[in-house]
PDB file of N, CA and C in Angstrom:
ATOM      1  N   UNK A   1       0.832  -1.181   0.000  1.00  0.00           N
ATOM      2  CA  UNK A   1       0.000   0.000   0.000  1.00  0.00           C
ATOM      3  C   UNK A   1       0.882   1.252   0.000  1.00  0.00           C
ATOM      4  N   UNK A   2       0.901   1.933  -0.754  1.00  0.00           N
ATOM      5  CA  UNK A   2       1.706   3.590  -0.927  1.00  0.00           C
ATOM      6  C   UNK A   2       1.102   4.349   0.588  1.00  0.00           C
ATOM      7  N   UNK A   3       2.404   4.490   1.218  1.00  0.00           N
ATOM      8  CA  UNK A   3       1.845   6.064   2.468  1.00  0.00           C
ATOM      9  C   UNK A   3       1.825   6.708   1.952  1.00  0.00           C
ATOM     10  N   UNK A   4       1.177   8.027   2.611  1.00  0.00           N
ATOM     11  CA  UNK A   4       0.391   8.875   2.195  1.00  0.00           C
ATOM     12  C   UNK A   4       1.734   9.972   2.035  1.00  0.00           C
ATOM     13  N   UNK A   5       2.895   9.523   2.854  1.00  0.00           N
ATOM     14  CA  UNK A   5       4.263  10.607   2.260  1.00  0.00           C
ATOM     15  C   UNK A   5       4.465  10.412   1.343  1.00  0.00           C
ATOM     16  N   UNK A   6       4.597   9.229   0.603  1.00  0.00           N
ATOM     17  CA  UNK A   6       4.832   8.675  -0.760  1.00  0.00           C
ATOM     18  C   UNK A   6       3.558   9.661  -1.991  1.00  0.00           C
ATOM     19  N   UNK A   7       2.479   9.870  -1.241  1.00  0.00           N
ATOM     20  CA  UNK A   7       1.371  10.620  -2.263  1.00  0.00           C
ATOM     21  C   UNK A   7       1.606  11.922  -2.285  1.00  0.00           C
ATOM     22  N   UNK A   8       1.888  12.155  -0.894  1.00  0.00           N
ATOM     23  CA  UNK A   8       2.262  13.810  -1.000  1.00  0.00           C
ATOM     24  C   UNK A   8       3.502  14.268  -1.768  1.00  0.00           C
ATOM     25  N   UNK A   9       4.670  13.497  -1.492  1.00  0.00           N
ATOM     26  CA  UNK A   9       5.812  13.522  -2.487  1.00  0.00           C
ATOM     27  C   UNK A   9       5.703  14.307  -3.764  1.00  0.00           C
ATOM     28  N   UNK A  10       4.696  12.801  -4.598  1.00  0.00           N
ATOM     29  CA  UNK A  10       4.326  13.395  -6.143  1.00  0.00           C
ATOM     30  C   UNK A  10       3.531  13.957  -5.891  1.00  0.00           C
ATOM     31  N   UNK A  11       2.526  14.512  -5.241  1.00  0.00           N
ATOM     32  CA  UNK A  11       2.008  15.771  -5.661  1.00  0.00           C
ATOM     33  C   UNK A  11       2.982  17.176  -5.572  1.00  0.00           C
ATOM     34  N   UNK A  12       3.655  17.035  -4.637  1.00  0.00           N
ATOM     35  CA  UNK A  12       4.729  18.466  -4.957  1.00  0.00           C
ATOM     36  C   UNK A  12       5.552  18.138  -6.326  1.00  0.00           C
ATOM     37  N   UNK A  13       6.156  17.007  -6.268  1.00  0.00           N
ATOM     38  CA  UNK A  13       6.653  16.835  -7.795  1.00  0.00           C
ATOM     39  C   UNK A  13       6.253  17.578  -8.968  1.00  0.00           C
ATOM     40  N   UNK A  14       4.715  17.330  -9.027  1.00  0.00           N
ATOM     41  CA  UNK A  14       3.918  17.564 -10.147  1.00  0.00           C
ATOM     42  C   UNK A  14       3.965  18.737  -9.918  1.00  0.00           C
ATOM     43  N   UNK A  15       3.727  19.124  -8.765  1.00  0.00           N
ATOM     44  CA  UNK A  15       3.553  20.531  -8.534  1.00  0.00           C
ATOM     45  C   UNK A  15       4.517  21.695  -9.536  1.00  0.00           C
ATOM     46  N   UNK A  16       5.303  21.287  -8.773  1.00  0.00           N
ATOM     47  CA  UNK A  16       6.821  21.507  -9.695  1.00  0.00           C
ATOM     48  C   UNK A  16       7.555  21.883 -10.770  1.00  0.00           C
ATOM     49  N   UNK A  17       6.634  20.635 -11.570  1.00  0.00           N
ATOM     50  CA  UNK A  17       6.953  20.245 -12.845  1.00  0.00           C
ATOM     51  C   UNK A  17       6.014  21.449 -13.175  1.00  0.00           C
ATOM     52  N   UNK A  18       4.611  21.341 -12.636  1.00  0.00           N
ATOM     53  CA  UNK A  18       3.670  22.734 -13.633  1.00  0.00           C
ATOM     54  C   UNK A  18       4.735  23.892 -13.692  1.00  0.00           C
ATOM     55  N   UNK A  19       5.024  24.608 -12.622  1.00  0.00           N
ATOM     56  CA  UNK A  19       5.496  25.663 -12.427  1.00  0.00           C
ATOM     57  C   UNK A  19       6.511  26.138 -13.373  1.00  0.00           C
ATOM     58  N   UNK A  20       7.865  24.771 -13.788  1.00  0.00           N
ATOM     59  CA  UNK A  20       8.510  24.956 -14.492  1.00  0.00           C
ATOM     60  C   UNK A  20       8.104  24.577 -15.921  1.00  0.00           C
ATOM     61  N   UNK A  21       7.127  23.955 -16.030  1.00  0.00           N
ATOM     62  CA  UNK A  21       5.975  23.780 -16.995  1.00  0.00           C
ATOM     63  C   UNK A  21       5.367  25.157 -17.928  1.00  0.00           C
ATOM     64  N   UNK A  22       4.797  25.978 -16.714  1.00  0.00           N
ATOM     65  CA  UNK A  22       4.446  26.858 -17.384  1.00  0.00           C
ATOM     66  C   UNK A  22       5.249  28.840 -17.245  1.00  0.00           C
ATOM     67  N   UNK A  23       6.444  28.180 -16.763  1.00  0.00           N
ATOM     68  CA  UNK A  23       7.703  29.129 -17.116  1.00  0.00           C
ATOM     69  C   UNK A  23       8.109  28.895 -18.710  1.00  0.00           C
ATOM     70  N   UNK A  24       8.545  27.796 -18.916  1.00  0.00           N
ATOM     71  CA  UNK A  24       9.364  27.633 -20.210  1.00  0.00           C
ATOM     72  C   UNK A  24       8.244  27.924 -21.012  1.00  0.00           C
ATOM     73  N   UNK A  25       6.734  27.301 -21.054  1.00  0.00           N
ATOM     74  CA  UNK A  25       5.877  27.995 -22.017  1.00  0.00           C
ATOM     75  C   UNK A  25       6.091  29.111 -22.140  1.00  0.00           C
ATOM     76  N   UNK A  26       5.501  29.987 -21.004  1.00  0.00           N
ATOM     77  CA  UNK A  26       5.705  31.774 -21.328  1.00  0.00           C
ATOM     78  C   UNK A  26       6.940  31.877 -22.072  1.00  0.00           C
ATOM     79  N   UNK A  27       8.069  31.813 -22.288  1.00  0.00           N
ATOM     80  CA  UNK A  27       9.509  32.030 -22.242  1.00  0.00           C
ATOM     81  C   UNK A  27       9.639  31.296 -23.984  1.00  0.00           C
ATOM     82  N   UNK A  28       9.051  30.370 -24.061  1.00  0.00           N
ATOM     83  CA  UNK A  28       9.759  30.181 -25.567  1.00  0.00           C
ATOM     84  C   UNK A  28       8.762  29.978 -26.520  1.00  0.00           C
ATOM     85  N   UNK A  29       7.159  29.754 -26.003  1.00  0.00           N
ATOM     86  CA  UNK A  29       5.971  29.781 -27.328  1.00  0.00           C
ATOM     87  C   UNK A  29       4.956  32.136 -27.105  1.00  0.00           C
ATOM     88  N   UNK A  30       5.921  32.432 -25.817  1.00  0.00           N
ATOM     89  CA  UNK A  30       5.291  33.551 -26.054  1.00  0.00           C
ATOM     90  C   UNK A  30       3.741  33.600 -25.771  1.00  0.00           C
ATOM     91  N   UNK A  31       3.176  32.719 -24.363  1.00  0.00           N
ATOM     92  CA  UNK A  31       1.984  33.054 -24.388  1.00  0.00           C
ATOM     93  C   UNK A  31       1.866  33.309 -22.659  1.00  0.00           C
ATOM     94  N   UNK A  32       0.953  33.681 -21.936  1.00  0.00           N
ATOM     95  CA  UNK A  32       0.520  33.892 -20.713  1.00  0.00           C
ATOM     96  C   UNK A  32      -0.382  32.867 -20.332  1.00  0.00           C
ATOM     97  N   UNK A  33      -0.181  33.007 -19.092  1.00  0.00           N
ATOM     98  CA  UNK A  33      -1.413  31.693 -18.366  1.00  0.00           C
ATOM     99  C   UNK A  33      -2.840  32.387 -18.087  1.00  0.00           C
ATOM    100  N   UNK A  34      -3.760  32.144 -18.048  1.00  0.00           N
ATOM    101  CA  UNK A  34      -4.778  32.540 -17.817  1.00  0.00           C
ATOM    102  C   UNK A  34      -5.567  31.443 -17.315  1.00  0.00           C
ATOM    103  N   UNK A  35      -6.814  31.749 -16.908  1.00  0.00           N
ATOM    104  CA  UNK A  35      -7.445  31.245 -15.591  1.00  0.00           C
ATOM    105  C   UNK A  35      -8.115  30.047 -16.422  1.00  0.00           C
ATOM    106  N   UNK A  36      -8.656  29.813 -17.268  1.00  0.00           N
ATOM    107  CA  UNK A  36      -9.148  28.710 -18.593  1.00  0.00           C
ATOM    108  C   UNK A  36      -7.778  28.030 -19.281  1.00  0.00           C
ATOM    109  N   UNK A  37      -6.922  28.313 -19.104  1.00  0.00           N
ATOM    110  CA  UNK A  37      -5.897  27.883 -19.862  1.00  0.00           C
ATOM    111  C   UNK A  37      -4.905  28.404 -20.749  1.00  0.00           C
ATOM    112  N   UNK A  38      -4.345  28.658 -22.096  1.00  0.00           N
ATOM    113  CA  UNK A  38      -3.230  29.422 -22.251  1.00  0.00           C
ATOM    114  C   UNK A  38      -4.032  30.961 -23.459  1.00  0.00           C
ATOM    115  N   UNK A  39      -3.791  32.080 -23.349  1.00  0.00           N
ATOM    116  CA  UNK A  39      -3.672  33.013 -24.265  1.00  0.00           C
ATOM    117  C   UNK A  39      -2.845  33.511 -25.260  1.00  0.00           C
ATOM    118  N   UNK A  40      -2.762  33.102 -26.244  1.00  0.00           N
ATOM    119  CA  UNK A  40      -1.416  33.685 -27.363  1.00  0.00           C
ATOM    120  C   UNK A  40      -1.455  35.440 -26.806  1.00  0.00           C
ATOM    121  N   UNK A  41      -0.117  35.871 -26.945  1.00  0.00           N
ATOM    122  CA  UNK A  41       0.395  37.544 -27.101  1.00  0.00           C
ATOM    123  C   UNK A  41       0.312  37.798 -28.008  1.00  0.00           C
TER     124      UNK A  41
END
């Protein structure tokens, strides 16, 4: 059975990954995040 440190783990992981996820978007396709999802500039 996975503990629940083991769940929390990957959720910061993922967490993570968005953040630097949606850095490199802004940064190399040129768009902003918005509350629905992405906006072209």
């Amino acid at each position: 059975m996975i503990a629940t440190d083991k769940v929390t783990e990957i959720f910061c992981i993922l967490d993570e990954l968005c953040k630097n996820l949606d850095a490199e978007l802004t940064k190399n396709l040129h768009i902003v995040p918005i509350d629905e999802g992405y906006k072209c500039m």
